[in-house]
Each structure stands twice: as structure tokens, then as C-alpha cells.
C-alpha atoms as a PDB file:
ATOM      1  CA  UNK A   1       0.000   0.000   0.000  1.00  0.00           C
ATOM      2  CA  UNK A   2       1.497   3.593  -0.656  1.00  0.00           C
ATOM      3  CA  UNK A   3       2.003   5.920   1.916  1.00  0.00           C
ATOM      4  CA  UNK A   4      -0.410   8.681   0.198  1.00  0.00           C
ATOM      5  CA  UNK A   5      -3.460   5.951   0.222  1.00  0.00           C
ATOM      6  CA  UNK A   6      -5.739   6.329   3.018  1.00  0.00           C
ATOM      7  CA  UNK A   7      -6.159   3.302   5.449  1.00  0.00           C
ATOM      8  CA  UNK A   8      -9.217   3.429   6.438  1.00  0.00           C
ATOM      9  CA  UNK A   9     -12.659   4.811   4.633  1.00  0.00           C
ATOM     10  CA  UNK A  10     -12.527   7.446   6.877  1.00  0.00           C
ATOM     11  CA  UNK A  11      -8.998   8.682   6.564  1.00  0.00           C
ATOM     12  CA  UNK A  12      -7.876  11.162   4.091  1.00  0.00           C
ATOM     13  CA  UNK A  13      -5.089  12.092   2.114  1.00  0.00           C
ATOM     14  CA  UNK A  14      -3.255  14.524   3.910  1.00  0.00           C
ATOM     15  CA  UNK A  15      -1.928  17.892   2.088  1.00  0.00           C
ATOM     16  CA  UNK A  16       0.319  20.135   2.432  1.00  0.00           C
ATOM     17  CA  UNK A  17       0.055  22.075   5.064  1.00  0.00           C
ATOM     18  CA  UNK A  18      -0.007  25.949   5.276  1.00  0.00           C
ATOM     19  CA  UNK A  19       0.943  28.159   7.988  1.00  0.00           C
ATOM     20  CA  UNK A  20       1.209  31.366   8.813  1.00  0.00           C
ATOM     21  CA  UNK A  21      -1.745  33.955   7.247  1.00  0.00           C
ATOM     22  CA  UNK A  22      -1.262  32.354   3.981  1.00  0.00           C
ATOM     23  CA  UNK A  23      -4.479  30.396   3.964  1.00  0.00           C
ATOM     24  CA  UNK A  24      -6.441  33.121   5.225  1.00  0.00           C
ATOM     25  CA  UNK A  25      -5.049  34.873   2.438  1.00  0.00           C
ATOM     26  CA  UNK A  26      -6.245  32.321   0.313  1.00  0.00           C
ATOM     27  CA  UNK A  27      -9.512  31.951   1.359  1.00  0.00           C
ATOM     28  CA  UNK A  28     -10.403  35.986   1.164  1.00  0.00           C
ATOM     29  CA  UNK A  29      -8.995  35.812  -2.395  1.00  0.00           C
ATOM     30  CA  UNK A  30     -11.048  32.663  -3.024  1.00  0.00           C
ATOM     31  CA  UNK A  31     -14.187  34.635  -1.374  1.00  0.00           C
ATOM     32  CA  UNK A  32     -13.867  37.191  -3.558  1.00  0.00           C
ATOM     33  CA  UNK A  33     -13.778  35.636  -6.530  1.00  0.00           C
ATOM     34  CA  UNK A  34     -16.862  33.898  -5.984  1.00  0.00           C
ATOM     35  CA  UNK A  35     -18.476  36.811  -4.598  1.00  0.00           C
ATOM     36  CA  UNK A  36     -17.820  38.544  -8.362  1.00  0.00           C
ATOM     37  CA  UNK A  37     -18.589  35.277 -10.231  1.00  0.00           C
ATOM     38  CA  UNK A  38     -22.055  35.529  -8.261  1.00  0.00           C
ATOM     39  CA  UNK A  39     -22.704  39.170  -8.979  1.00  0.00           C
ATOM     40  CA  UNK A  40     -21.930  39.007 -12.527  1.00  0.00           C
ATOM     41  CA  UNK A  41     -23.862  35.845 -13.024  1.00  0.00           C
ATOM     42  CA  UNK A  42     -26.552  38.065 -11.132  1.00  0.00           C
ATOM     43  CA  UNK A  43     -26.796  41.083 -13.378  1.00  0.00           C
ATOM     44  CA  UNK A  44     -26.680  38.477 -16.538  1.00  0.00           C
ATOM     45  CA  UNK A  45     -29.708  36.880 -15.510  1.00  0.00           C
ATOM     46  CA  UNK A  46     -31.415  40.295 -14.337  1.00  0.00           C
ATOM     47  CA  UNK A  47     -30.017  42.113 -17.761  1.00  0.00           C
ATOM     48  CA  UNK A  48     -32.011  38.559 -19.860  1.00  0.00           C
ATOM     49  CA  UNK A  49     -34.964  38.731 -17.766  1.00  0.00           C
ATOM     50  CA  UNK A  50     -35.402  42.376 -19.149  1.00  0.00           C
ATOM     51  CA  UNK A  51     -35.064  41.280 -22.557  1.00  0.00           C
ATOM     52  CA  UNK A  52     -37.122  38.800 -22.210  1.00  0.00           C
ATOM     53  CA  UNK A  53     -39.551  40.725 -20.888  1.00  0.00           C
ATOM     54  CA  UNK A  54     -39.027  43.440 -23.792  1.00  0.00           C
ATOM     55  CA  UNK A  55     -39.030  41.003 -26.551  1.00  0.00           C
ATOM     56  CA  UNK A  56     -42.410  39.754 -25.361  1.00  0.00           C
ATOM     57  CA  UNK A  57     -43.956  43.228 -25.125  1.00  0.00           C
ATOM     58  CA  UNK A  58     -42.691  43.830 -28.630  1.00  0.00           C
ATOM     59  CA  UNK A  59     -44.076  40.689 -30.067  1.00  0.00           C
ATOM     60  CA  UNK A  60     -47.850  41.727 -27.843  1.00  0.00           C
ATOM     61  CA  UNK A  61     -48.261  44.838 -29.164  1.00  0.00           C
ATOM     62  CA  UNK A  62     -47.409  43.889 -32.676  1.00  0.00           C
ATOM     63  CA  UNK A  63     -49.910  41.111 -32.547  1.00  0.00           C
ATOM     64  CA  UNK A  64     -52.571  42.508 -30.426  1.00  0.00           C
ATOM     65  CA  UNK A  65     -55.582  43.527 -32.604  1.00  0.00           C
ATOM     66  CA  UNK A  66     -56.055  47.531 -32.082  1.00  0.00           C
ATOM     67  CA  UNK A  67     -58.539  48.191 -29.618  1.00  0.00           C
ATOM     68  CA  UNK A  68     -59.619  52.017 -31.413  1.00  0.00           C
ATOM     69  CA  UNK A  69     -63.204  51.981 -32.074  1.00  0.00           C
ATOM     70  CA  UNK A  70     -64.693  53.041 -35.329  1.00  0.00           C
ATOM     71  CA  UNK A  71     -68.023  54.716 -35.476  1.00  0.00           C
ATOM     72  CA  UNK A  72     -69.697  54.276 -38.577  1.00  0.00           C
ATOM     73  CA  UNK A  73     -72.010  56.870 -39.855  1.00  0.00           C
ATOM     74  CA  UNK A  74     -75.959  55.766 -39.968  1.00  0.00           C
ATOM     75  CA  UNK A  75     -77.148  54.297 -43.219  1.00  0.00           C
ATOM     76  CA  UNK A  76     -80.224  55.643 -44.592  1.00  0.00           C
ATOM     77  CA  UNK A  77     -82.358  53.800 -47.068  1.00  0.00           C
ATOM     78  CA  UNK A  78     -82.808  54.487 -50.915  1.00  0.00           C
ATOM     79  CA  UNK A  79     -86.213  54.413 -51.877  1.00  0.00           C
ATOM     80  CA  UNK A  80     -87.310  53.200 -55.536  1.00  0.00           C
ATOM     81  CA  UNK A  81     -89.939  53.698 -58.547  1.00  0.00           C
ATOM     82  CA  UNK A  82     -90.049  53.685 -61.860  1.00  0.00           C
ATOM     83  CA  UNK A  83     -88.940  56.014 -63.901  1.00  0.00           C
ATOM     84  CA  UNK A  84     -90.956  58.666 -65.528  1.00  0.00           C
ATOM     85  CA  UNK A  85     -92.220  58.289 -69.413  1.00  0.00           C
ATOM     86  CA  UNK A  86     -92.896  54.717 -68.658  1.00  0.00           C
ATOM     87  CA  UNK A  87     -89.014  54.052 -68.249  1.00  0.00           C
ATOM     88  CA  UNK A  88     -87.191  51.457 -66.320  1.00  0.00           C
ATOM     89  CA  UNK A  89     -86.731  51.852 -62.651  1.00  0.00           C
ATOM     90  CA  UNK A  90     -83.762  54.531 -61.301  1.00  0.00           C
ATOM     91  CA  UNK A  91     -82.774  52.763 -58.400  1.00  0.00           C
ATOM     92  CA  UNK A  92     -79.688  54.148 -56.429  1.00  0.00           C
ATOM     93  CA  UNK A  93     -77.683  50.903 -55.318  1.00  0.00           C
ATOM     94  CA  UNK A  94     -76.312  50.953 -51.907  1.00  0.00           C
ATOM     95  CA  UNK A  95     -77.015  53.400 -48.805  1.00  0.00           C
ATOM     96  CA  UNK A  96     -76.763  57.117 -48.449  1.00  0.00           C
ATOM     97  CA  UNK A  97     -73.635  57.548 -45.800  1.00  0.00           C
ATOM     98  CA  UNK A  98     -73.122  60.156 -44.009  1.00  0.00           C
ATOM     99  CA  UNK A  99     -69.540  61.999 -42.494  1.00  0.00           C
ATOM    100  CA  UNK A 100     -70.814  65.409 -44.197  1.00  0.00           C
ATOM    101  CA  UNK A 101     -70.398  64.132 -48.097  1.00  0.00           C
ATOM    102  CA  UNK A 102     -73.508  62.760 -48.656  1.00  0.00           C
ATOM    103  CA  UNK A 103     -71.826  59.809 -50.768  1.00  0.00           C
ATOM    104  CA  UNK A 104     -73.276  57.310 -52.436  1.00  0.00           C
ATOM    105  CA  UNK A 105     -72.132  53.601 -52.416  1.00  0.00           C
ATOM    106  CA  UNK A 106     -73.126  53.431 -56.398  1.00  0.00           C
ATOM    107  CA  UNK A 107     -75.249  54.211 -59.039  1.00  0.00           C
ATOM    108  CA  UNK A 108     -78.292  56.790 -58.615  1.00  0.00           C
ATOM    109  CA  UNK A 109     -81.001  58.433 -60.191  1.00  0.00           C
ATOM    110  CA  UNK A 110     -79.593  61.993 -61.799  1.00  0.00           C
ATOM    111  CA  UNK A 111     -79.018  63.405 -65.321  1.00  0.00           C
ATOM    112  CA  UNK A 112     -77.491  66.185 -67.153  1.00  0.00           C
ATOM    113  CA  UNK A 113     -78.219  68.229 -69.918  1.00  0.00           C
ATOM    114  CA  UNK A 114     -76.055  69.732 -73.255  1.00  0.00           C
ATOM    115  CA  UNK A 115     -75.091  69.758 -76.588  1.00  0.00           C
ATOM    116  CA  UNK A 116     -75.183  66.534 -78.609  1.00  0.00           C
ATOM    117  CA  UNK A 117     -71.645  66.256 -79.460  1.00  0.00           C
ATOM    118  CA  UNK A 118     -71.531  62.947 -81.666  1.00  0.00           C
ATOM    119  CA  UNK A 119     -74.253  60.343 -81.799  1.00  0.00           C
ATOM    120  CA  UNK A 120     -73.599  55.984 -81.725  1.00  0.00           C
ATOM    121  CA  UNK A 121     -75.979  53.395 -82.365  1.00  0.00           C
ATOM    122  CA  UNK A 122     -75.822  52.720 -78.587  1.00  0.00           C
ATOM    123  CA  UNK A 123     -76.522  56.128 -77.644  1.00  0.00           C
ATOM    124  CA  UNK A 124     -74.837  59.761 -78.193  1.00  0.00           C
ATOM    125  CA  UNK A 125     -72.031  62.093 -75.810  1.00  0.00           C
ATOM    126  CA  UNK A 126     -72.996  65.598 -75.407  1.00  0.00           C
ATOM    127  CA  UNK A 127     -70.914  68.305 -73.836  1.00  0.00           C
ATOM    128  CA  UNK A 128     -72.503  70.402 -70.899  1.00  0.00           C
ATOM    129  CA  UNK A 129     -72.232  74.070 -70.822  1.00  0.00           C
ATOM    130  CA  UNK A 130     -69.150  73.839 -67.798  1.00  0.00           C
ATOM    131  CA  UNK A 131     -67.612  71.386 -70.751  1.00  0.00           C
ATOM    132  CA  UNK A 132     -67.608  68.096 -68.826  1.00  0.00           C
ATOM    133  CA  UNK A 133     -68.514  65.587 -71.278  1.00  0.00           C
ATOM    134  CA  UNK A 134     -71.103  63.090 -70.477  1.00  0.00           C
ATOM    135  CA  UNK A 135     -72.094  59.610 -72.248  1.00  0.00           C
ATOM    136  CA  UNK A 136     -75.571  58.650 -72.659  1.00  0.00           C
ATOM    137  CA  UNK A 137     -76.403  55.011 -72.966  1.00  0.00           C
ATOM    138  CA  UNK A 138     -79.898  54.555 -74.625  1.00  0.00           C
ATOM    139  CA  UNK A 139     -82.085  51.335 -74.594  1.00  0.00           C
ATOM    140  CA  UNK A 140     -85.052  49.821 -75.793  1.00  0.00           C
ATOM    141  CA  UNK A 141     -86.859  51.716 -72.301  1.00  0.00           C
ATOM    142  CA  UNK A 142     -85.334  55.164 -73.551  1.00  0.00           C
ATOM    143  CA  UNK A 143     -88.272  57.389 -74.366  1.00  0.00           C
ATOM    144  CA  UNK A 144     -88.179  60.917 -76.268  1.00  0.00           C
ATOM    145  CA  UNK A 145     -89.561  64.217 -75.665  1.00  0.00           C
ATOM    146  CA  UNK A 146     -89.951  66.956 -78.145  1.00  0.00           C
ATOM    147  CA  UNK A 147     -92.473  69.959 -76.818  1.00  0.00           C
ATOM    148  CA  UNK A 148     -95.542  67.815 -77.100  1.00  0.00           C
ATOM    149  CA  UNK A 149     -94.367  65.356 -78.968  1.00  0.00           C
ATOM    150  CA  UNK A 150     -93.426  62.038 -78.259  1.00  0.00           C
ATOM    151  CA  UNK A 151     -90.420  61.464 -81.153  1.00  0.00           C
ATOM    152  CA  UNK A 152     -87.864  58.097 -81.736  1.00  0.00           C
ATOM    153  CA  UNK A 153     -83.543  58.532 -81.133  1.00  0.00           C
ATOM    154  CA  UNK A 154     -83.419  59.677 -84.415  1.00  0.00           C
ATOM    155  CA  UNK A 155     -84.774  63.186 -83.378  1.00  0.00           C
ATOM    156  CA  UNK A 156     -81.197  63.308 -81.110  1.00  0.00           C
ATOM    157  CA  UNK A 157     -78.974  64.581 -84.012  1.00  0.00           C
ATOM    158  CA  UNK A 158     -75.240  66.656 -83.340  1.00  0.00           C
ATOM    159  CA  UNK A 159     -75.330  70.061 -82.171  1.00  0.00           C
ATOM    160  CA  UNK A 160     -79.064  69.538 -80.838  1.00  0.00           C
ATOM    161  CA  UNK A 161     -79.561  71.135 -76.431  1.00  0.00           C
ATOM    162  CA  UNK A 162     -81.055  68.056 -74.795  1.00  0.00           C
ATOM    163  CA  UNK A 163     -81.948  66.794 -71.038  1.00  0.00           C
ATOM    164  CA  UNK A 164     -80.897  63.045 -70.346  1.00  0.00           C
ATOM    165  CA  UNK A 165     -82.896  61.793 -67.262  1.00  0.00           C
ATOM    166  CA  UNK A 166     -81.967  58.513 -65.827  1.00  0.00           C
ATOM    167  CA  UNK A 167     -79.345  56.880 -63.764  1.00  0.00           C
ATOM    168  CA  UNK A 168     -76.138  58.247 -63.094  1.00  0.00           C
ATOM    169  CA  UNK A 169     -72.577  56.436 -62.807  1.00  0.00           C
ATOM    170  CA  UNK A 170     -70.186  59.198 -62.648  1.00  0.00           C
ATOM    171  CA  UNK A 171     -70.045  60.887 -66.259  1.00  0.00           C
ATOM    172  CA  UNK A 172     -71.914  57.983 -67.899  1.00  0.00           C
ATOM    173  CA  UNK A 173     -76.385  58.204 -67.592  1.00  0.00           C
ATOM    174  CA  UNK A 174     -78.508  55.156 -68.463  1.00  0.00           C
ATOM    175  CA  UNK A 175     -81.218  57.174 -70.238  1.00  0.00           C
ATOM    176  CA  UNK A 176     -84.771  56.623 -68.887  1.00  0.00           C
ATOM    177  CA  UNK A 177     -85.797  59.561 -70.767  1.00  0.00           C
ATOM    178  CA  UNK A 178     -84.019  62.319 -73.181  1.00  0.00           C
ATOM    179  CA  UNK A 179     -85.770  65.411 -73.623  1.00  0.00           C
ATOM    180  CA  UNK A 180     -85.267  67.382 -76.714  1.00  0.00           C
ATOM    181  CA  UNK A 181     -84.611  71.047 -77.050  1.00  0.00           C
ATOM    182  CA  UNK A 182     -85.513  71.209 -73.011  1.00  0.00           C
ATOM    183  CA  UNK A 183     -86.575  74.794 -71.785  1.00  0.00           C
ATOM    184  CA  UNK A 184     -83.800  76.604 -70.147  1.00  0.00           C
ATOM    185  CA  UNK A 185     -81.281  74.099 -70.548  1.00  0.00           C
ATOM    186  CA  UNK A 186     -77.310  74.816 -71.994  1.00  0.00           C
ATOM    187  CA  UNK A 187     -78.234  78.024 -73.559  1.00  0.00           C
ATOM    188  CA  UNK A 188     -79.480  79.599 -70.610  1.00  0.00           C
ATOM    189  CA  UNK A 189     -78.504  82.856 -69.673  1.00  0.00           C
ATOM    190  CA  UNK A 190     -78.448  81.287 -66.252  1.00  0.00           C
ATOM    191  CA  UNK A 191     -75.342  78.810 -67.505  1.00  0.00           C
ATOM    192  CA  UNK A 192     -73.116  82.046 -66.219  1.00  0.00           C
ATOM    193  CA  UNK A 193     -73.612  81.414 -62.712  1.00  0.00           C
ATOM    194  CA  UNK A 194     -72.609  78.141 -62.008  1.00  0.00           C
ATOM    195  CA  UNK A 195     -68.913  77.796 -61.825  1.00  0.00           C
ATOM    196  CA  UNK A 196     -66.976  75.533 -64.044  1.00  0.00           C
ATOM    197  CA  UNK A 197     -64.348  72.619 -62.637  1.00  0.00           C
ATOM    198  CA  UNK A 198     -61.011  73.866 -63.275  1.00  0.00           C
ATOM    199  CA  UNK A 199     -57.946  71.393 -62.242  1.00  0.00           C
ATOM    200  CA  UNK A 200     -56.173  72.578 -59.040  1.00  0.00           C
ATOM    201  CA  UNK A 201     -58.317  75.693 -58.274  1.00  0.00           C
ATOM    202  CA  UNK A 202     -59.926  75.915 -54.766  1.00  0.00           C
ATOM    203  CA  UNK A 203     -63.672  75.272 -54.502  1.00  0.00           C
ATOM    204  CA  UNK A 204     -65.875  78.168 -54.554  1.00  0.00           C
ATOM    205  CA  UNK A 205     -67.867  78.151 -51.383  1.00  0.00           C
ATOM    206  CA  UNK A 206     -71.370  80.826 -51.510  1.00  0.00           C
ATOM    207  CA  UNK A 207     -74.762  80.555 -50.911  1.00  0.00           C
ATOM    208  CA  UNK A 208     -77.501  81.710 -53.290  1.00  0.00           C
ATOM    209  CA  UNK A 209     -81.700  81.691 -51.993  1.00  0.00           C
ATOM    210  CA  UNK A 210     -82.733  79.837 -48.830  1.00  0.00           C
ATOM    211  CA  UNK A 211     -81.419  76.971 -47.561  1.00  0.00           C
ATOM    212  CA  UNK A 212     -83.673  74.345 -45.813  1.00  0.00           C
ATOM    213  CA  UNK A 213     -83.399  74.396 -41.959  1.00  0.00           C
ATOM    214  CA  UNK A 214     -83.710  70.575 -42.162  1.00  0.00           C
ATOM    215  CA  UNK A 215     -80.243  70.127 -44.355  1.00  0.00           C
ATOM    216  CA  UNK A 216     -77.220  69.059 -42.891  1.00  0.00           C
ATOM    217  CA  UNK A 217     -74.035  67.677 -44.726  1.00  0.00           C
ATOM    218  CA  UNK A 218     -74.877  63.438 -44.792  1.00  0.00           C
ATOM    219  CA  UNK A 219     -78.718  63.985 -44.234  1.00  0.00           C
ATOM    220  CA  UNK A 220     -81.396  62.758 -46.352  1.00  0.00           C
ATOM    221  CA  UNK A 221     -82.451  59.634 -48.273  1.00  0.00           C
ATOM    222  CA  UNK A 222     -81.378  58.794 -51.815  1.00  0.00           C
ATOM    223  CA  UNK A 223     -84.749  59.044 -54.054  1.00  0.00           C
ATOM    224  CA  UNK A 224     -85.651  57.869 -57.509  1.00  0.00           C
ATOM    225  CA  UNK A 225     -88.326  57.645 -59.914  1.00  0.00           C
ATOM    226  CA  UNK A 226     -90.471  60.833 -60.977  1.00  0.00           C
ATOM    227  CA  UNK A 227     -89.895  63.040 -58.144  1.00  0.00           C
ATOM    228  CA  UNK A 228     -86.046  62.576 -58.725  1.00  0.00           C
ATOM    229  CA  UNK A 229     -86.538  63.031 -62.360  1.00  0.00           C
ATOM    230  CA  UNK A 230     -88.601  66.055 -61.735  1.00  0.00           C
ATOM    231  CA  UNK A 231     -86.131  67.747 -59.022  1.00  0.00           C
ATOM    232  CA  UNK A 232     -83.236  66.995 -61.889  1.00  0.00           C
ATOM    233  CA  UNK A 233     -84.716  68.835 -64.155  1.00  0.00           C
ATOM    234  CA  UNK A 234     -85.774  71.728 -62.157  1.00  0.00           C
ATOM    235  CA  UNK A 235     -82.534  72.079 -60.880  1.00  0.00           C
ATOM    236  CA  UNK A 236     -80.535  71.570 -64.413  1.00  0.00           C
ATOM    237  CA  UNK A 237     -82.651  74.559 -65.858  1.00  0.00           C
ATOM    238  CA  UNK A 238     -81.844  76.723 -62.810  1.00  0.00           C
ATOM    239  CA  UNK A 239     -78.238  75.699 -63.285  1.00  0.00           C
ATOM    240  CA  UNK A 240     -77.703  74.096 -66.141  1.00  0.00           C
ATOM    241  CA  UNK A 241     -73.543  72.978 -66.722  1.00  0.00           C
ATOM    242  CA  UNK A 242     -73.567  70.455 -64.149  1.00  0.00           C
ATOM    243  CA  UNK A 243     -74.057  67.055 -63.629  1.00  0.00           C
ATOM    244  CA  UNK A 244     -77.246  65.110 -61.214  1.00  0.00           C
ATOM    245  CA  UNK A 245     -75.717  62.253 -59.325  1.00  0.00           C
ATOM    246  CA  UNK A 246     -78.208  61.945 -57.108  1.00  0.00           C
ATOM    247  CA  UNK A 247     -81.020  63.226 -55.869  1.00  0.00           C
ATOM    248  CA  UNK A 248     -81.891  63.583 -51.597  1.00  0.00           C
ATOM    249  CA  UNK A 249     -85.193  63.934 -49.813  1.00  0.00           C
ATOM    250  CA  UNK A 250     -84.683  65.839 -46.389  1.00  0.00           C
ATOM    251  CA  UNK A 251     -86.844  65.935 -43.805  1.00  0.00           C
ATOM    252  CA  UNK A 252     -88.942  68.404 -44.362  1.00  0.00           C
ATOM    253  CA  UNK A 253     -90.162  66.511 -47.868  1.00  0.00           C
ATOM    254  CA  UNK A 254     -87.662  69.060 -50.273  1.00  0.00           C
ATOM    255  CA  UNK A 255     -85.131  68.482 -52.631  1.00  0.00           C
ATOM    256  CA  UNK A 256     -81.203  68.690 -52.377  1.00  0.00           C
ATOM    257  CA  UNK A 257     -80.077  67.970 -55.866  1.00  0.00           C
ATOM    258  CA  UNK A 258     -76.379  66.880 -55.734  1.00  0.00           C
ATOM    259  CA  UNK A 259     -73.637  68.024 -58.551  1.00  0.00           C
ATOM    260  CA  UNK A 260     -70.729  66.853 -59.552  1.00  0.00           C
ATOM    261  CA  UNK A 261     -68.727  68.489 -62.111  1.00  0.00           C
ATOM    262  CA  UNK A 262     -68.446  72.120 -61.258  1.00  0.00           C
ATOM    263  CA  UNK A 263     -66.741  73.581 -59.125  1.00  0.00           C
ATOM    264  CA  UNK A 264     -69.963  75.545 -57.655  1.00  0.00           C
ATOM    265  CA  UNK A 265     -72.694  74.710 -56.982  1.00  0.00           C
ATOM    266  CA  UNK A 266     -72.667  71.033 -55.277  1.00  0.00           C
ATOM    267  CA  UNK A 267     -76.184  71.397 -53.754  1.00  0.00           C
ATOM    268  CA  UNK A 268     -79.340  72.825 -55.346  1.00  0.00           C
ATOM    269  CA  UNK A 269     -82.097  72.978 -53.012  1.00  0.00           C
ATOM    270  CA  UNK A 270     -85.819  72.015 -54.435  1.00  0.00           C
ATOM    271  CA  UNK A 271     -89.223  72.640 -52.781  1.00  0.00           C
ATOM    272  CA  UNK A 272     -91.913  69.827 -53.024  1.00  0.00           C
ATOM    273  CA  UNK A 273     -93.679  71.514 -56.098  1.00  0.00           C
ATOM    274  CA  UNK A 274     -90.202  71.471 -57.754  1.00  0.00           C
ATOM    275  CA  UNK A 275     -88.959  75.037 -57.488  1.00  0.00           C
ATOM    276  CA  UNK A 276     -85.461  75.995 -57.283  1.00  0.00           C
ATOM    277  CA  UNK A 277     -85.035  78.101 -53.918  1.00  0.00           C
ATOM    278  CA  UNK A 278     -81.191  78.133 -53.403  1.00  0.00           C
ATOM    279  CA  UNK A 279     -78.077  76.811 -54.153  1.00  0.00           C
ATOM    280  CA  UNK A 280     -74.876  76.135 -52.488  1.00  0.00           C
END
């Protein structure tokens, strides 16, 4: 057996010995160092616990669905009927909205009137007196006015003033109804006061005649039929240049005929016996 094995389970190998304050020495040192090992190991978990926690909060609020309500304007109805002169029905698709633009969500009962500018076999274009130019679908539905008479598409020739009623998709009208040489109409004196679109000039903004107490931007219900036809063209020989994309019953049973096209007016207000009261 060697002298460094221990004899008994309970013995151990003896080392060397250390006197003096060396071993104290050693020990403080030793202390120390595991005192710093502790602390750093410390800090690193506090400093990954914080990113952890970071990370997470990142990946939370990047995921979480927003929480910001959104309040939707009230939808008001469009009401239908057929269209006058025994025409198809000028239903406005979708609901009025409101948010102070009185927008449409498609189609509606409106019209315009101008000069026949070139004539198809589907129809003719015609150029209003603010120089927008419009497209006018006919169809087998389309009837014709002339003064009292009741005359075929051949009486729309080029250069002829006429009134398309019907429905209205932006610059395009699905004739229900095209009245020839319409009174008033383009070659009204009254053409001068309605104020032509011009590209990057600021909307004019004044008020002409009484305005209904009931009106409010957004209010109203999108109308068709013969009392929209009837408010268009009330409101096109007041101020003819512009173009009806839809027609609104307030409140108090009037008109506000909306334009598009012009610069002014947007809103032509329309009693229940169809008169033109004010504009703005």
C-alpha cells in the first residue's frame, strides 16, 4: 500500500500544510472571486430577464388587434320607382352615408343636360355648358320628348340642347328619358352662374336663396323615380352645366339635388312643387 493511500474509509489524504496567514489569504482571495462570479452571473440573468420581458412586449403589441373603435355613420335607405315616361326603374344601389359628403355607395337616379356632341348606335355624348362631357347610354326603355311630342332617337342629331334623365354612374347616364330642345337648358342665360371645374383651383364656397333648416351635410335619403326626375330637371334649368348624381329627400319633404362636375354649386335645393329656392 502507498504511503499517500488512506487506510481506512474514513482517513484522508493529507496535504500540504499551510501556515502562517497564507491560507487566510487564500480563502479571502477565493471569497472574492466567488463573490464577483455571483454578482456578474446576477446582473446576466437580471439584464435577460429584461429582454425577455421586452421582446415579449414587442411581439404583444405587434400582434394585439387595435382596440380604437370606429363609429360608422348611420345608413339611410334608398327608396325606388319607376322612372318617368314609362321608363325602367332609377334605383340608387347601396345606402346614403353620411360623415358630411352625402356619398353614395353606387349608381343613382340623376341626369345632365347639353349639346349633342356625336351620336352611336348605342346612344350619343354631349358636352354640358361647364364642358364636362357626359355619355348617354340609350335602350329599348329610352323614351323621347320633343315639346308635345313624343319622337324616336333619331330626333337626337349633333349640335341639338337636350336633357338626359336617368341613372347616373359618374359621367356615364342610363337614359330613362331624353328630352329634346328642353326649356332653359345649356343656352341659358343662367349657364353664367354656375362655376366651371377647373384642375387645381380651390372650390368656390357661396350661398344663393334659402337653404332648408332641415339640411345638414350626410342627411337625407337617396330618391328615384319621378320626383327625382322632376327635381333633376328643375334644378338643371336653374343651373344648367352640371351634372345630377343623385337626388336627396330631407326631412322636411324638399329636394337637395347633388352636382358633380363644377366647381360651384354642389347642392341645389328644391321645394316639393319642384322650385329651385337656393343653391350652395
Amino acid at each position: 500500500m502507498s504511503e499517500f493511500e488512506p487506510t481506512s474509509p474514513h482517513e484522508s489524504i493529507p496535504g500540504p500544510e499551510w501556515s502562517g496567514s497564507a491560507p487566510i489569504a487564500k480563502q479571502t482571495a477565493l471569497q472574492r472571486a466567488r463573490r464577483s462570479l455571483a454578482h456578474r452571473k446576477s446582473r446576466w440573468i437580471m439584464a435577460a430577464t429584461a429582454m425577455a420581458a421586452a421582446i415579449g412586449l414587442s411581439v404583444s403589441l405587434a400582434t394585439a388587434p387595435s382596440t380604437t373603435a370606429v363609429r360608422l355613420p348611420p345608413a339611410t335607405t334608398i327608396v325606388g320607382g319607376s322612372g318617368s315616361g314609362g321608363g325602367a326603374s332609377n334605383v340608387g344601389a347601396g345606402p346614403l352615408s353620411g360623415g358630411g359628403s352625402n356619398a353614395r355607395s353606387g349608381p343613382a337616379a340623376g341626369g345632365a343636360s347639353g349639346t349633342v356632341s356625336n351620336v352611336s348606335t348605342s346612344g350619343f355624348t354631349m358636352t354640358t355648358s361647364a364642358g364636362q362631357q357626359v355619355t348617354v347610354n340609350e335602350a329599348s326603355s329610352t323614351t323621347y320628348k320633343k315639346g308635345t311630342s313624343s319622337p324616336s332617337a333619331s330626333a337626337i342629331t349633333k349640335g341639338e340642347p337636350v336633357l338626359a334623365l336617368g341613372t347616373d354612374n359618374g359621367t356615364t347616364i342610363t337614359a330613362t328619358q331624353v328630352i329634346v330642345t328642353p326649356p332653359g337648358g345649356s343656352t341659358s342665360s343662367s349657364a353664367a352662374k354656375v362655376v366651371p371645374f377647373t384642375r387645381g383651383a380651390p372650390t368656390t364656397s357661396k350661398q344663393l336663396g334659402q337653404i332648408p333648416a332641415s339640411f345638414s351635410q350626410g342627411s337625407g335619403t337617396i330618391v328615384s323615380g319621378t320626383a327625382a326626375n322632376k327635381a333633376t330637371e328643375a334644378a338643371l334649368a336653374a343651373y344648367p352645366g352640371g351634372i345630377v348624381d343623385r337626388v336627396v329627400r330631407l326631412s322636411n319633404g324638399e329636394y337637395n339635388v347633388h352636382f358633380i362636375g363644377v366647381n360651384w354649386p354642389h347642392h341645389v335645393f328644391v321645394t316639393k312643387s319642384f322650385k329651385v329656392v337656393g343653391a350652395l
